[in-house]
PDB file of N, CA and C in Angstrom:
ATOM      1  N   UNK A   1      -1.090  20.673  -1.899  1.00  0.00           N
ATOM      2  CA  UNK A   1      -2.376  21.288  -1.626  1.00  0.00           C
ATOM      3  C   UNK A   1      -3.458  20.493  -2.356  1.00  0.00           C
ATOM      4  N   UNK A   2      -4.715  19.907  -1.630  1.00  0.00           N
ATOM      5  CA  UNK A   2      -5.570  19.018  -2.339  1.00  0.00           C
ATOM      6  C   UNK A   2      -6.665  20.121  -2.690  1.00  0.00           C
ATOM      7  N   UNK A   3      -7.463  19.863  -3.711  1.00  0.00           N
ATOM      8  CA  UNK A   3      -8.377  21.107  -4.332  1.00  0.00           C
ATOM      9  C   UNK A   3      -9.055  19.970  -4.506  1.00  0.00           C
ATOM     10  N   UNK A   4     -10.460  20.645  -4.555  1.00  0.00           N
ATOM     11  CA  UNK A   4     -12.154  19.290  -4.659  1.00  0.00           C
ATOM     12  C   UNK A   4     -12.316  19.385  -6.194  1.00  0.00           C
ATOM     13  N   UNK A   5     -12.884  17.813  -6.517  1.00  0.00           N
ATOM     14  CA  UNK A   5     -12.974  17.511  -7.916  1.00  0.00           C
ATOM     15  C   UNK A   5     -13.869  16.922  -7.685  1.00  0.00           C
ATOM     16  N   UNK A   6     -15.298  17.476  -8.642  1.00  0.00           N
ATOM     17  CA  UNK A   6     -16.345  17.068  -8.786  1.00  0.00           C
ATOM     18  C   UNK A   6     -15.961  16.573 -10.575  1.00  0.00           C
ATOM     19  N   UNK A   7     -16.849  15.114 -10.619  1.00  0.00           N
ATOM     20  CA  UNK A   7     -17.326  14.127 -11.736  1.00  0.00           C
ATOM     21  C   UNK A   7     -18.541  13.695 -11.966  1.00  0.00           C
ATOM     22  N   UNK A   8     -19.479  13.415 -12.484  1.00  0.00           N
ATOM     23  CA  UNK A   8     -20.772  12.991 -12.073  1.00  0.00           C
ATOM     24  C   UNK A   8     -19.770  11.692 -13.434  1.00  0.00           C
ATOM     25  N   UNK A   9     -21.284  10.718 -13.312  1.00  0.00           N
ATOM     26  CA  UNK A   9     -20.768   9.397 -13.611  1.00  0.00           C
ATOM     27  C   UNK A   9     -20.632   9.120 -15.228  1.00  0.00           C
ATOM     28  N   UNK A  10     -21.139  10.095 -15.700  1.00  0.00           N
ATOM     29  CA  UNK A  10     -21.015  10.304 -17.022  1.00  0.00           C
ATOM     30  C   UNK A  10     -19.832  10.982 -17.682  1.00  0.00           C
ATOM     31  N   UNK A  11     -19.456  11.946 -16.715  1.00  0.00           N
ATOM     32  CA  UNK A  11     -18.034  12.233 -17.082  1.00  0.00           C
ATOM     33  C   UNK A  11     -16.862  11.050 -17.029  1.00  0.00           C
ATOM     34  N   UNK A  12     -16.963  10.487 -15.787  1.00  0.00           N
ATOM     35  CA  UNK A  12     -15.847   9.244 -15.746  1.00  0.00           C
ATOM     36  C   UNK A  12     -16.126   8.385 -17.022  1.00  0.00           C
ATOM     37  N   UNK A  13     -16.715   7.853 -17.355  1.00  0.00           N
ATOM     38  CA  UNK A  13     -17.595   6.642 -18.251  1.00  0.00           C
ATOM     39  C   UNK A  13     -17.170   7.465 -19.505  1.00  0.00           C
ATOM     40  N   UNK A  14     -16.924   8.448 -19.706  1.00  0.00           N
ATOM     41  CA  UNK A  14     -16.993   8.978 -21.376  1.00  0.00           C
ATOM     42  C   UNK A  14     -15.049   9.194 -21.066  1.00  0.00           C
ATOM     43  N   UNK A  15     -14.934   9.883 -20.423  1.00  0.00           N
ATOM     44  CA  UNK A  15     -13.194   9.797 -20.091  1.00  0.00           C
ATOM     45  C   UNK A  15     -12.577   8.582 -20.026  1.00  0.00           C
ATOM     46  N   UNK A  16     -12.725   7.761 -19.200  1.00  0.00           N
ATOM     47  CA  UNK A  16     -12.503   6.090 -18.904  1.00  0.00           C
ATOM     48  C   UNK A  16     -12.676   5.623 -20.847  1.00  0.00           C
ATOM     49  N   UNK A  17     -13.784   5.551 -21.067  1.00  0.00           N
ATOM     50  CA  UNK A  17     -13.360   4.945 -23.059  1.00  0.00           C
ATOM     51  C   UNK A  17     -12.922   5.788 -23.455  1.00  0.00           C
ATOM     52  N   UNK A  18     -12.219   7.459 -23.436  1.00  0.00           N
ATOM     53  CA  UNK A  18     -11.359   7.778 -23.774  1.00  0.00           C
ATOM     54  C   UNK A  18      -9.809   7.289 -23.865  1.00  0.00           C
ATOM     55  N   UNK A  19      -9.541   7.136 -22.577  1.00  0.00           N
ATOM     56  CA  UNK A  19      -8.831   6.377 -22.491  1.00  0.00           C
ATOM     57  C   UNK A  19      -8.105   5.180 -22.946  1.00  0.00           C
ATOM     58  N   UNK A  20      -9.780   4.256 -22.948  1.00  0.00           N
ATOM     59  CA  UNK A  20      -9.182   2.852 -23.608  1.00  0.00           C
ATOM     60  C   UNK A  20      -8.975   2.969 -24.922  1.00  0.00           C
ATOM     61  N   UNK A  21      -9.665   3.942 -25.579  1.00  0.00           N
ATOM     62  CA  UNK A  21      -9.033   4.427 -27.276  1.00  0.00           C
ATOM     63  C   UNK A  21      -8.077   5.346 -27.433  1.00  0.00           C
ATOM     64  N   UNK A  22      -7.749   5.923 -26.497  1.00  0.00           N
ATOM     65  CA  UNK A  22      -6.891   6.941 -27.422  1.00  0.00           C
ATOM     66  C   UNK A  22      -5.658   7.168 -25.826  1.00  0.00           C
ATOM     67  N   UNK A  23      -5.664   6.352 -25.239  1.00  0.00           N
ATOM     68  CA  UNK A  23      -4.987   6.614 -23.798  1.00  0.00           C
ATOM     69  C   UNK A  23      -3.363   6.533 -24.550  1.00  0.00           C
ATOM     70  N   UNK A  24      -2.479   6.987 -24.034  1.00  0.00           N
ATOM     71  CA  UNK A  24      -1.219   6.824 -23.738  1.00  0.00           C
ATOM     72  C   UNK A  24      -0.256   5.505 -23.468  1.00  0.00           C
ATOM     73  N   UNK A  25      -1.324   4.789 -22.593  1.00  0.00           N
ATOM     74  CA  UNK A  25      -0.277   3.644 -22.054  1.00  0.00           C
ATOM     75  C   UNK A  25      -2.381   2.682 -21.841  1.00  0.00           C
ATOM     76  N   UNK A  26      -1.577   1.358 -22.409  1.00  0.00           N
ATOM     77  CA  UNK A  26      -2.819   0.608 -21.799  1.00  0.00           C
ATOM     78  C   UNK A  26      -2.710  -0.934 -21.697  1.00  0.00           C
ATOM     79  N   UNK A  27      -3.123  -1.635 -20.604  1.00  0.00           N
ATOM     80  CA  UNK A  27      -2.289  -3.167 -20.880  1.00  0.00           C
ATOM     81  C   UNK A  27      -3.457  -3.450 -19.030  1.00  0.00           C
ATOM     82  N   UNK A  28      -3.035  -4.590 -18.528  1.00  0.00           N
ATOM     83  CA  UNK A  28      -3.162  -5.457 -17.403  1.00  0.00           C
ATOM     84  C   UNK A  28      -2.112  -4.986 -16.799  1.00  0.00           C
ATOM     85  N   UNK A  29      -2.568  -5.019 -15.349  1.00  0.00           N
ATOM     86  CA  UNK A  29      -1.328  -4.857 -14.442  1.00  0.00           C
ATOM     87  C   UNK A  29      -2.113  -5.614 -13.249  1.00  0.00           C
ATOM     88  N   UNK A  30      -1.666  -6.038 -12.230  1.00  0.00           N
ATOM     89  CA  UNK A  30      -2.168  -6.283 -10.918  1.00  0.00           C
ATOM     90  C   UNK A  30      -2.314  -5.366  -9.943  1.00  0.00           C
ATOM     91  N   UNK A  31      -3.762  -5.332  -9.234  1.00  0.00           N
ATOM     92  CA  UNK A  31      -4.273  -4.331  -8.470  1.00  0.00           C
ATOM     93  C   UNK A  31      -4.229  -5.328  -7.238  1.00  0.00           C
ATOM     94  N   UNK A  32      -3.852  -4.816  -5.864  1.00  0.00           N
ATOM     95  CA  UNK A  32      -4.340  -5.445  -4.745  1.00  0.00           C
ATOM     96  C   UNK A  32      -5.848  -5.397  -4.388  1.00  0.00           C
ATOM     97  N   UNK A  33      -6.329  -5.968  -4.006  1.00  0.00           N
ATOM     98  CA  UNK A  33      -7.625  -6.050  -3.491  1.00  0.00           C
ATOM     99  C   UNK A  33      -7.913  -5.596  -2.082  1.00  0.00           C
ATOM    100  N   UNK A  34      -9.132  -5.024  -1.374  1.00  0.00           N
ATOM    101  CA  UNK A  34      -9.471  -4.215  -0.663  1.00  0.00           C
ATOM    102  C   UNK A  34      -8.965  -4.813   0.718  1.00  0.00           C
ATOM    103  N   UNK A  35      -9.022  -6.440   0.630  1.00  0.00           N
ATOM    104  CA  UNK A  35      -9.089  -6.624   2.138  1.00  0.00           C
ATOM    105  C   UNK A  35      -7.594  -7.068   1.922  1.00  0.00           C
ATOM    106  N   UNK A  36      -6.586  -6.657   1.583  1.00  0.00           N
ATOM    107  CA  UNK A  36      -4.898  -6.546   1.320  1.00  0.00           C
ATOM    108  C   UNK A  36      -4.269  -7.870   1.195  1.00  0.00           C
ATOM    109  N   UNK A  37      -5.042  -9.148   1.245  1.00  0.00           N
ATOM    110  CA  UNK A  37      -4.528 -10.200   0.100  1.00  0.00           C
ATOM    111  C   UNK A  37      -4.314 -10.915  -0.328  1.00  0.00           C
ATOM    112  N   UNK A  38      -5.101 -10.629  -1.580  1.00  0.00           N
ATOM    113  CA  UNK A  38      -5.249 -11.094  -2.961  1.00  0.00           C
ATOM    114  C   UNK A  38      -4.786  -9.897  -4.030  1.00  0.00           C
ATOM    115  N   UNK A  39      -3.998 -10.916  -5.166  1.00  0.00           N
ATOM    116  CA  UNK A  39      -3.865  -9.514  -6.218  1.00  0.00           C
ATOM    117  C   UNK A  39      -4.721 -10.214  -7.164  1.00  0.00           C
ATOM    118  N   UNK A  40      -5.202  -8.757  -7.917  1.00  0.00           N
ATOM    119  CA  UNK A  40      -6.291  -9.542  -9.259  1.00  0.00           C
ATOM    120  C   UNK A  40      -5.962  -8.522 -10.276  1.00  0.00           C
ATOM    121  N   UNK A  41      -5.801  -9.625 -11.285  1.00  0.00           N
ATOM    122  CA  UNK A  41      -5.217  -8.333 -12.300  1.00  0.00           C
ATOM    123  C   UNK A  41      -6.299  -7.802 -13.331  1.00  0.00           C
ATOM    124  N   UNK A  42      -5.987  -6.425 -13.484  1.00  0.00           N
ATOM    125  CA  UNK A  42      -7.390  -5.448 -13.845  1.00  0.00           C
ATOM    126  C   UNK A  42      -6.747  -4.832 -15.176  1.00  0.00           C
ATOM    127  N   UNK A  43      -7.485  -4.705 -16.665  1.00  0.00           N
ATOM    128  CA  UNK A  43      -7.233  -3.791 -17.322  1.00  0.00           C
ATOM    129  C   UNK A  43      -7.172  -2.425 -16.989  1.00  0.00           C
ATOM    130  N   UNK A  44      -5.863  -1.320 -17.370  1.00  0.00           N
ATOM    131  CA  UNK A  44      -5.562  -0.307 -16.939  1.00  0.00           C
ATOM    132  C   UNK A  44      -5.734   0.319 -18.282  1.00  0.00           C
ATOM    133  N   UNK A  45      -5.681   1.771 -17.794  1.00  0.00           N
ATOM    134  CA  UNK A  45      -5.867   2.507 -19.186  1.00  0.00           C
ATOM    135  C   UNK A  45      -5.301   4.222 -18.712  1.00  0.00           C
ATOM    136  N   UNK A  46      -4.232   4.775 -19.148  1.00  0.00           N
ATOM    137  CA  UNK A  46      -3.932   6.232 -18.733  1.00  0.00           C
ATOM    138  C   UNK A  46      -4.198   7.045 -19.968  1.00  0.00           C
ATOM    139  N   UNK A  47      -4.829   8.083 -19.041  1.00  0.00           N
ATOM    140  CA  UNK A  47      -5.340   9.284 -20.345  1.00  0.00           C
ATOM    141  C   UNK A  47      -4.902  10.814 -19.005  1.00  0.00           C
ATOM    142  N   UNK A  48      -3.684  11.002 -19.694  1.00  0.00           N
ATOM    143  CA  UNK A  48      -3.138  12.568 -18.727  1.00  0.00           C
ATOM    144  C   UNK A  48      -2.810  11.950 -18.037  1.00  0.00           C
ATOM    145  N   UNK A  49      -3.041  12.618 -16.670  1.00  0.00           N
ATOM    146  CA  UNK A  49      -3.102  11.721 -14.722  1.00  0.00           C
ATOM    147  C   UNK A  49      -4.140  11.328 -14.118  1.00  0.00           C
ATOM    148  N   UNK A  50      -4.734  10.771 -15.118  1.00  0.00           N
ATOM    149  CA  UNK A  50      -5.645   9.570 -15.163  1.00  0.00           C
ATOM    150  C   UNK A  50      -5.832   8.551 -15.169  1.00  0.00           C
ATOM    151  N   UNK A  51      -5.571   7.320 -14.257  1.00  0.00           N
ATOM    152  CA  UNK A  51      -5.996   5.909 -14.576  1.00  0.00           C
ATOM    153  C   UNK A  51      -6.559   5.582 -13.885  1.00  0.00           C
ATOM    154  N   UNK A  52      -7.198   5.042 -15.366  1.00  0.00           N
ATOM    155  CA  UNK A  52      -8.566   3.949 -14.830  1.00  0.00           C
ATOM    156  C   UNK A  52      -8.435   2.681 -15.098  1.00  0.00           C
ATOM    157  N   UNK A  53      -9.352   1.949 -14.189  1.00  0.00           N
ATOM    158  CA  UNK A  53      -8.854   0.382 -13.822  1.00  0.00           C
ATOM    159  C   UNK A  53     -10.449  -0.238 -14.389  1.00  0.00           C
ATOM    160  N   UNK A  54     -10.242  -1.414 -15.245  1.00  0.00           N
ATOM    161  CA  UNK A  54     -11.607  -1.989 -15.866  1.00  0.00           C
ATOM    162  C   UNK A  54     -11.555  -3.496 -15.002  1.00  0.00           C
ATOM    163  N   UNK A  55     -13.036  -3.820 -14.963  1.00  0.00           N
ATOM    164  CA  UNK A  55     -12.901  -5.471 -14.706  1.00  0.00           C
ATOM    165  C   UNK A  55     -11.985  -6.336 -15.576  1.00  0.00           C
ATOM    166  N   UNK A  56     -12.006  -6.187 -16.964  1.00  0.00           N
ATOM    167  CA  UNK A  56     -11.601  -7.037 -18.187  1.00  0.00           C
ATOM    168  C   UNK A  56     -11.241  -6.097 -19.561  1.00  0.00           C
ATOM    169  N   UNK A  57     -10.577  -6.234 -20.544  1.00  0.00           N
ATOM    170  CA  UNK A  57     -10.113  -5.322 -21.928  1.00  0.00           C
ATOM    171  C   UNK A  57     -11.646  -5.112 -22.209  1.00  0.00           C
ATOM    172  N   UNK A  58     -12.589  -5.927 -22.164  1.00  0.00           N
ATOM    173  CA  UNK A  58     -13.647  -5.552 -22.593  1.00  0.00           C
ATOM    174  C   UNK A  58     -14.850  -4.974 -22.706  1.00  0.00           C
ATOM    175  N   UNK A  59     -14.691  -4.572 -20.813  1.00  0.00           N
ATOM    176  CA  UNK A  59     -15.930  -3.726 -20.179  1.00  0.00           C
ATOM    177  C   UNK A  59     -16.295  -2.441 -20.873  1.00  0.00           C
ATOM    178  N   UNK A  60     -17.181  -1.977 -20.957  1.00  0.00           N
ATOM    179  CA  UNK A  60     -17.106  -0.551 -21.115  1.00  0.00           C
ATOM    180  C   UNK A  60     -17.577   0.685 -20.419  1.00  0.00           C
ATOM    181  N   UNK A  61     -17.123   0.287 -18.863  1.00  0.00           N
ATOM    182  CA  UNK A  61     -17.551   1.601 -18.150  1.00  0.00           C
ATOM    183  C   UNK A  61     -16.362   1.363 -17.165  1.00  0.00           C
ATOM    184  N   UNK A  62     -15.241   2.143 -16.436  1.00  0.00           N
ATOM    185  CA  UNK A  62     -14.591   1.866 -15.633  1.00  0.00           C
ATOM    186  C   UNK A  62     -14.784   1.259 -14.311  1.00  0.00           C
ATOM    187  N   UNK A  63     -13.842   0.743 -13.310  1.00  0.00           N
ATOM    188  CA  UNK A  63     -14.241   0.145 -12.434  1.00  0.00           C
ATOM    189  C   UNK A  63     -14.011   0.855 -10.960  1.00  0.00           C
ATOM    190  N   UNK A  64     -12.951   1.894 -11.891  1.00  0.00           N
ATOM    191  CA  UNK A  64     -12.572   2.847 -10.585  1.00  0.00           C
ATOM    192  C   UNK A  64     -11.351   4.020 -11.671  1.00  0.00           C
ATOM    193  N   UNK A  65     -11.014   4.905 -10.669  1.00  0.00           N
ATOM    194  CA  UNK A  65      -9.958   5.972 -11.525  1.00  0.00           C
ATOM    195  C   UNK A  65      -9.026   6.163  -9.726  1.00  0.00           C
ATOM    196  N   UNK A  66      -7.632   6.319 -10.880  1.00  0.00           N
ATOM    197  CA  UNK A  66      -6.762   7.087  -9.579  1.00  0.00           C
ATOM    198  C   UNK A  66      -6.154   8.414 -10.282  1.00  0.00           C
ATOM    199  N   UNK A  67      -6.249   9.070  -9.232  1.00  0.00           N
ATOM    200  CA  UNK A  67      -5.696  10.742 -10.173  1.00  0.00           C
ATOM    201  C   UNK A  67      -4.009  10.757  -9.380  1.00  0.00           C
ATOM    202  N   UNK A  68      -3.122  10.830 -10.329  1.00  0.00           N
ATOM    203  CA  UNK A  68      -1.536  10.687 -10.425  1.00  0.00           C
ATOM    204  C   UNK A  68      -1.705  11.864 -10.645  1.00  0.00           C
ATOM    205  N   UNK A  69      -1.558  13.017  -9.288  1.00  0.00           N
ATOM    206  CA  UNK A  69      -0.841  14.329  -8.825  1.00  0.00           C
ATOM    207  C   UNK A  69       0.099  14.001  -9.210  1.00  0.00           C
ATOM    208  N   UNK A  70       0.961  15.282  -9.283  1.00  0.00           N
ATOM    209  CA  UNK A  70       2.485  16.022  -9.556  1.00  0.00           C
ATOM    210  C   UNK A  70       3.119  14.973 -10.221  1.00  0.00           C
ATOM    211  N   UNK A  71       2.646  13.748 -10.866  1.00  0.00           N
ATOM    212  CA  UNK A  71       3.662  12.839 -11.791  1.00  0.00           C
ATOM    213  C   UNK A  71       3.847  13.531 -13.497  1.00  0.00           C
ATOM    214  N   UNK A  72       4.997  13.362 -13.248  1.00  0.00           N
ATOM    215  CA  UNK A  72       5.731  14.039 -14.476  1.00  0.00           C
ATOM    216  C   UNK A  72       6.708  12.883 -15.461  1.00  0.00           C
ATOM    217  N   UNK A  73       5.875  12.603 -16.663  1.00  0.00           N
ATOM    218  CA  UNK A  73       7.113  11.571 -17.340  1.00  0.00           C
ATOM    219  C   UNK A  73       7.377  12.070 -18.582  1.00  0.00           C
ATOM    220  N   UNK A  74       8.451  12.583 -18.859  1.00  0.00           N
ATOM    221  CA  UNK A  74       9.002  13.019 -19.901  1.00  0.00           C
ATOM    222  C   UNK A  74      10.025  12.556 -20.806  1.00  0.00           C
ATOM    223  N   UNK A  75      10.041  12.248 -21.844  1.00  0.00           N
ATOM    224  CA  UNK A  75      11.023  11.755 -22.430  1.00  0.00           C
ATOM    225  C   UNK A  75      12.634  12.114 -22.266  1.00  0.00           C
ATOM    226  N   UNK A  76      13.327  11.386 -22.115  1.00  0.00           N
ATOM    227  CA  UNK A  76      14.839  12.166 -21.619  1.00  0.00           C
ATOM    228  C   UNK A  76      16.004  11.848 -22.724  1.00  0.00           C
ATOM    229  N   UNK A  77      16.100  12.960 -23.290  1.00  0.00           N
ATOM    230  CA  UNK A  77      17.021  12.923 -24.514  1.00  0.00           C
ATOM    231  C   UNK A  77      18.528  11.309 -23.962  1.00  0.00           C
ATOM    232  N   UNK A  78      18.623  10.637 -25.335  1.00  0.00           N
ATOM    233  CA  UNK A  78      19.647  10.015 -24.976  1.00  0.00           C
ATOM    234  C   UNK A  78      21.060  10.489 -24.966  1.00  0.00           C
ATOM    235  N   UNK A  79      22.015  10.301 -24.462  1.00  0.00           N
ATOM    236  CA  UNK A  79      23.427  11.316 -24.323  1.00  0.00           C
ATOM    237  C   UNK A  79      23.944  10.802 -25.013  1.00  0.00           C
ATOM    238  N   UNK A  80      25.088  11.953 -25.780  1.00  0.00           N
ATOM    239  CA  UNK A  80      25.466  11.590 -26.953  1.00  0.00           C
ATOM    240  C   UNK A  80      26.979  11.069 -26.741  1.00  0.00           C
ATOM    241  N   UNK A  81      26.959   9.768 -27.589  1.00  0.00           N
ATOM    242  CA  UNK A  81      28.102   9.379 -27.395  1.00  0.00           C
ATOM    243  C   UNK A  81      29.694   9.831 -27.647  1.00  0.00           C
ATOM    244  N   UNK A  82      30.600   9.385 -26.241  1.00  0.00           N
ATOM    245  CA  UNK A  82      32.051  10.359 -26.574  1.00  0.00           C
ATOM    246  C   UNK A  82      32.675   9.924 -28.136  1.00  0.00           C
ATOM    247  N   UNK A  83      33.765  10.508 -28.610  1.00  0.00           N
ATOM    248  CA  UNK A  83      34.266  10.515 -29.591  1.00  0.00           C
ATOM    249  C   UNK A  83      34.994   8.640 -29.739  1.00  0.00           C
ATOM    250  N   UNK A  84      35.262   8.416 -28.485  1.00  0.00           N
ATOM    251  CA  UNK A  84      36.110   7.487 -28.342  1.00  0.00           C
ATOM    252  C   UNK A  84      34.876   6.286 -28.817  1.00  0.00           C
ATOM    253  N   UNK A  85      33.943   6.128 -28.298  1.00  0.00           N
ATOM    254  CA  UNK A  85      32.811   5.411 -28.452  1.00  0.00           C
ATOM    255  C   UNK A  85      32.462   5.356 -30.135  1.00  0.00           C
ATOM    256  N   UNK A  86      32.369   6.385 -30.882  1.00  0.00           N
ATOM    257  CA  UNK A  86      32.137   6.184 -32.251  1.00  0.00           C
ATOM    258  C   UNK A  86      33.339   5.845 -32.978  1.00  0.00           C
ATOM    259  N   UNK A  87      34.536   5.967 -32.391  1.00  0.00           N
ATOM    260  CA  UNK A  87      35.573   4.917 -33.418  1.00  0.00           C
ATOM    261  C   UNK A  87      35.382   3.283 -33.101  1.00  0.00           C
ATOM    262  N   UNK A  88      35.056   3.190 -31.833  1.00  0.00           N
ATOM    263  CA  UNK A  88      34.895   1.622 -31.779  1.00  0.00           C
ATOM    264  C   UNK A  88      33.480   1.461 -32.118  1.00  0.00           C
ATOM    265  N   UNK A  89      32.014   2.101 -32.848  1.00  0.00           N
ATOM    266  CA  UNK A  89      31.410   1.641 -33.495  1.00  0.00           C
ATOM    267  C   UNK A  89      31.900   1.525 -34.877  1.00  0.00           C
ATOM    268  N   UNK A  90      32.836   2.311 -35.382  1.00  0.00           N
ATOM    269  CA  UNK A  90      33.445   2.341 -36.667  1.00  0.00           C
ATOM    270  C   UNK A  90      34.107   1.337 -37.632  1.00  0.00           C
ATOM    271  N   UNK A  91      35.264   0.946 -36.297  1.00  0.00           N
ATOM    272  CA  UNK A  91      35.597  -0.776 -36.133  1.00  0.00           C
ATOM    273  C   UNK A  91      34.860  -1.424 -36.435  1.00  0.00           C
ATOM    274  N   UNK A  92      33.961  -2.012 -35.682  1.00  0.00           N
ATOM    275  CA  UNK A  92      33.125  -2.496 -35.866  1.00  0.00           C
ATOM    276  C   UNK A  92      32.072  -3.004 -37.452  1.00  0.00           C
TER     277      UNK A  92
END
């Protein structure tokens, strides 16, 4: 179900350098380009299900945002190893 989301440009712009300071995940990745191709790679920045895409690490107003509905990433406990497995780290 899509629901309307109003931003005026000051909200993006203060969220977007949220992001680039205090985001979750932040680095370069390659974005395709509009007329499908060329890739150009764009500083990214996630804050929630939020990313925003910059010209360069150094801009300071975003260049665009994509909103990541229903994505869910959660850490997933590692499984614990059988008994047999910790005598041959023991060996070891």
């Amino acid at each position: 179900m899509q629901k309307g989301l109003r931003l005026n440009d000051g909200h993006v712009t203060y969220l977007g350098l949220l992001a680039k300071k205090d985001g979750t995940r932040r680095g370069s990745l390659s974005k395709k380009s509009s007329d499908n191709t060329k890739w150009h790679t764009k500083w990214f920045a996630l804050l929630q299900n939020m990313l925003f895409y910059f010209e360069n690490e150094s801009s300071s107003r975003p260049s665009g945002l994509y909103l990541l509905e229903g994505c869910i990433c959660d850490r997933a406990p590692s499984p614990k190893p059988s008994l047999s497995a910790k005598d041959c780290l023991e060996k070891q």
